[in-house]
C-alpha atoms as a PDB file:
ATOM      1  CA  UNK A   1      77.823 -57.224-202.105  1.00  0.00           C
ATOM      2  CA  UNK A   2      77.478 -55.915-198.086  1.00  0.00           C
ATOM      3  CA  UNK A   3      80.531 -54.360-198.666  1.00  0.00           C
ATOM      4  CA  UNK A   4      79.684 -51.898-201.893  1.00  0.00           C
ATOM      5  CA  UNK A   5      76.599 -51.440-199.831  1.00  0.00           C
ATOM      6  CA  UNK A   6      78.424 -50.478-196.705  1.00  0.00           C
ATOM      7  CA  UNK A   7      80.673 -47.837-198.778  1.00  0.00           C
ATOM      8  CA  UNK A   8      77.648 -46.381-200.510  1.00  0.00           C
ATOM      9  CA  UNK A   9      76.271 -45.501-197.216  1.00  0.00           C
ATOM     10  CA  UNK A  10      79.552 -44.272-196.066  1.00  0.00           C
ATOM     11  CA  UNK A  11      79.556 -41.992-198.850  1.00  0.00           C
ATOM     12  CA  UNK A  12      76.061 -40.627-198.710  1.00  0.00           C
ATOM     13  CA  UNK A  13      76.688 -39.974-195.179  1.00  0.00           C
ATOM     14  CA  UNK A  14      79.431 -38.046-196.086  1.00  0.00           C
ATOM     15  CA  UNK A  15      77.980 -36.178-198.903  1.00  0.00           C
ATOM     16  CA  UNK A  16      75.034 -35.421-196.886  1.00  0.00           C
ATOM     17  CA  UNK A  17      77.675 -34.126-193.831  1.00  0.00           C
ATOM     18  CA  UNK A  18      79.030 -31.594-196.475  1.00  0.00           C
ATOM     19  CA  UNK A  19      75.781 -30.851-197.953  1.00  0.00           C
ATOM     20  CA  UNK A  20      74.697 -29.719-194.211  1.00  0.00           C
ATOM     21  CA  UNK A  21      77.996 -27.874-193.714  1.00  0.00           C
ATOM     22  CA  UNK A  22      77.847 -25.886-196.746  1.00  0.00           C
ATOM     23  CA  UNK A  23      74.210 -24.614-195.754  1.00  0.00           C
ATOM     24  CA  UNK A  24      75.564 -23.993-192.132  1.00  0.00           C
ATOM     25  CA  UNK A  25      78.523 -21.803-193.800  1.00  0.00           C
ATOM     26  CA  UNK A  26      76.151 -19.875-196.091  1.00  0.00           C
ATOM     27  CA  UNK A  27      73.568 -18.740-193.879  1.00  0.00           C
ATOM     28  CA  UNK A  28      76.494 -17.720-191.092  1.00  0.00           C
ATOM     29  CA  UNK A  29      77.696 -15.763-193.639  1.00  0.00           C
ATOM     30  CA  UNK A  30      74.195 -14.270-194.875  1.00  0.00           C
ATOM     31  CA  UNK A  31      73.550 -13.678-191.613  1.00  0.00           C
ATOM     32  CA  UNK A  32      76.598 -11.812-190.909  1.00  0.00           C
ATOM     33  CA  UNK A  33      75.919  -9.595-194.134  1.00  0.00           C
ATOM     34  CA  UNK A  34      72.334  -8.629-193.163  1.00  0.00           C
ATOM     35  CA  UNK A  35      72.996  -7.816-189.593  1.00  0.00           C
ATOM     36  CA  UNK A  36      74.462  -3.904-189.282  1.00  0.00           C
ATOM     37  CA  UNK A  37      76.278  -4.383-186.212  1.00  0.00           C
ATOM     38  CA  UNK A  38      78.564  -7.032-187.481  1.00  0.00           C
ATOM     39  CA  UNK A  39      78.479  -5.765-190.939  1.00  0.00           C
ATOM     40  CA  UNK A  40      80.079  -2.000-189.253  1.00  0.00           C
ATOM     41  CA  UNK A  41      83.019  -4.347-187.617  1.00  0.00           C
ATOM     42  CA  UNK A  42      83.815  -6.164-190.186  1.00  0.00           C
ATOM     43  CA  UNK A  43      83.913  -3.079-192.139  1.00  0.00           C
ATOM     44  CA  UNK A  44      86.231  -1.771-189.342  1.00  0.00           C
ATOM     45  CA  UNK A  45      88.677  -4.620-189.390  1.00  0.00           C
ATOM     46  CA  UNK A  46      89.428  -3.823-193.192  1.00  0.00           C
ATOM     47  CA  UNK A  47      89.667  -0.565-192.460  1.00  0.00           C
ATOM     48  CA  UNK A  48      86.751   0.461-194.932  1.00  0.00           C
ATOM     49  CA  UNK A  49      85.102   2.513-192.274  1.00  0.00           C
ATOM     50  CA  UNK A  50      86.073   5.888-193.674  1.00  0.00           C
ATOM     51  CA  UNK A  51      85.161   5.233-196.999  1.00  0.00           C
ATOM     52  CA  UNK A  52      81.351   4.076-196.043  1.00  0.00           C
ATOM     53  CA  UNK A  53      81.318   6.869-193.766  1.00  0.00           C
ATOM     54  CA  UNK A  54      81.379   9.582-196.132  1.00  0.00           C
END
């Protein structure tokens, strides 16, 4: 019995690590999309910059 218990805390822990992780991934990345600055170099790096240019 303590050990089912000990491996469903295990895995909450863990599904609560990813749960944090994903929200930490997808507000860096809205973040990135909403400000200009970094939005204009990463349009740069794939060399798009022409294109939303003209």
């Amino acid at each position: 019995m303590r050990t089912i218990k000990k491996n469903d805390e295990c895995h909450n822990k863990t599904t609560t690590n990813f749960e944090q992780w994903f929200l930490h991934q997808f507000l860096l990345l809205k973040n990135i999309l909403n400000n200009k600055t970094i939005k204009e170099q990463f349009v740069i790096i794939n060399g798009w910059k022409q294109e939303v240019l003209e």
